[in-house]
Protein backbone atom coordinates (compact mmCIF):
# COMPACT_ATOMS: atom_id res chain seq x y z
CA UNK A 1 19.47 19.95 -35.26
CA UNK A 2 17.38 22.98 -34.33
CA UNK A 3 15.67 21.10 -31.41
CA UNK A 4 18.74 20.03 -29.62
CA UNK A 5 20.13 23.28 -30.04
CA UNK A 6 16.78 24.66 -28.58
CA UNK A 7 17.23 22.54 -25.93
CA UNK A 8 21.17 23.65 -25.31
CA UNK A 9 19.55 27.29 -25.20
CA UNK A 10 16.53 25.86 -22.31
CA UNK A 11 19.37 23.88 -20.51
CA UNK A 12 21.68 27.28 -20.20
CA UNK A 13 19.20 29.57 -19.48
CA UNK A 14 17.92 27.45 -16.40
CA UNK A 15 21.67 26.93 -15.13
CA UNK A 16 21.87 30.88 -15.72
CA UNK A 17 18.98 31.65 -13.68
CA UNK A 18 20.20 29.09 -10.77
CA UNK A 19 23.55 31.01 -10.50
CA UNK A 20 21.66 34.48 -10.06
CA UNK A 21 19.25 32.73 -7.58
CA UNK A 22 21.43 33.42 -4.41
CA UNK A 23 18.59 31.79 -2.40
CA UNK A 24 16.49 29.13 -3.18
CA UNK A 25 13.51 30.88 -1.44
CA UNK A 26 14.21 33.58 -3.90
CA UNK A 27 13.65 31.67 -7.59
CA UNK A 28 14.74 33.17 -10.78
CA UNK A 29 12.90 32.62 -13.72
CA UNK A 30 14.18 34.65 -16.81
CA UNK A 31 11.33 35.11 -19.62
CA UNK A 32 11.94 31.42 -22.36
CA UNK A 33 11.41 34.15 -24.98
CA UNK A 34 14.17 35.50 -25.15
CA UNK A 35 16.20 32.55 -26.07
CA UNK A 36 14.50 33.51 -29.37
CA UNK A 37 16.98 36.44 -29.65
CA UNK A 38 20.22 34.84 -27.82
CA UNK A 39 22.57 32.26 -29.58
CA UNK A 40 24.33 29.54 -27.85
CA UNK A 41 26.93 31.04 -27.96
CA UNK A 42 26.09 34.45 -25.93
CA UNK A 43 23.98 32.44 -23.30
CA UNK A 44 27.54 30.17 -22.55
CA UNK A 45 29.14 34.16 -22.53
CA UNK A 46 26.99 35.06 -20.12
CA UNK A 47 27.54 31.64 -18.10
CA UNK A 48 30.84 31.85 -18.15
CA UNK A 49 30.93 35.41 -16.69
CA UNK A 50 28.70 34.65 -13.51
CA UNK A 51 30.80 31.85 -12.91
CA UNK A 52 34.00 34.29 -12.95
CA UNK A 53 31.73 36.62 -10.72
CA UNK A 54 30.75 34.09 -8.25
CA UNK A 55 33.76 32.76 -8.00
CA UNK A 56 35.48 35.76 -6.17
CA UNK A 57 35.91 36.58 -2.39
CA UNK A 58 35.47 40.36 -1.62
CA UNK A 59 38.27 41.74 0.56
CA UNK A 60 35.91 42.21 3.18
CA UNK A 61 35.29 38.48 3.24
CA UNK A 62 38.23 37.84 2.75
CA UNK A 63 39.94 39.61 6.29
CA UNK A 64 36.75 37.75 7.91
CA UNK A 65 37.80 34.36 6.89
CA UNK A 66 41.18 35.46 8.04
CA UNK A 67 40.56 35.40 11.42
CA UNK A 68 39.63 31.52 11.55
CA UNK A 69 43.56 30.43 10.45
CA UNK A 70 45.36 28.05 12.69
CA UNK A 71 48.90 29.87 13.28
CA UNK A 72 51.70 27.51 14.09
């Protein structure tokens, strides 16, 4: 039981540090230690909220995009 929840903890923390590597030039690594000190729990919290972060348009991208609708 504590191996495969070990390996939960590796398995978030590497899909954590791909959504805060913007570029794959630029490579994340986040120190294994600290899984030590997170539960599962707090490393799917933190998951969940870059996904929320990514996931939104700032209003200046937003009037960019604007310009490339089709009016009819």
């Amino acid at each position: 039981m504590q191996k495969e929840k070990t390996m939960n903890k590796e398995k978030l923390l590497k899909e954590i540090e791909a959504l805060l590597s913007y570029k794959p030039e630029d490579k994340l690594e986040i120190n294994p230690n600290y899984l030590e000190y997170l539960e599962l729990e707090d490393l799917e919290s933190i998951k969940r909220g870059l996904l929320n972060k990514i996931g939104k348009l700032s209003q200046e991208d937003i009037d960019w995009l604007e310009q490339f609708k089709q009016y009819s």
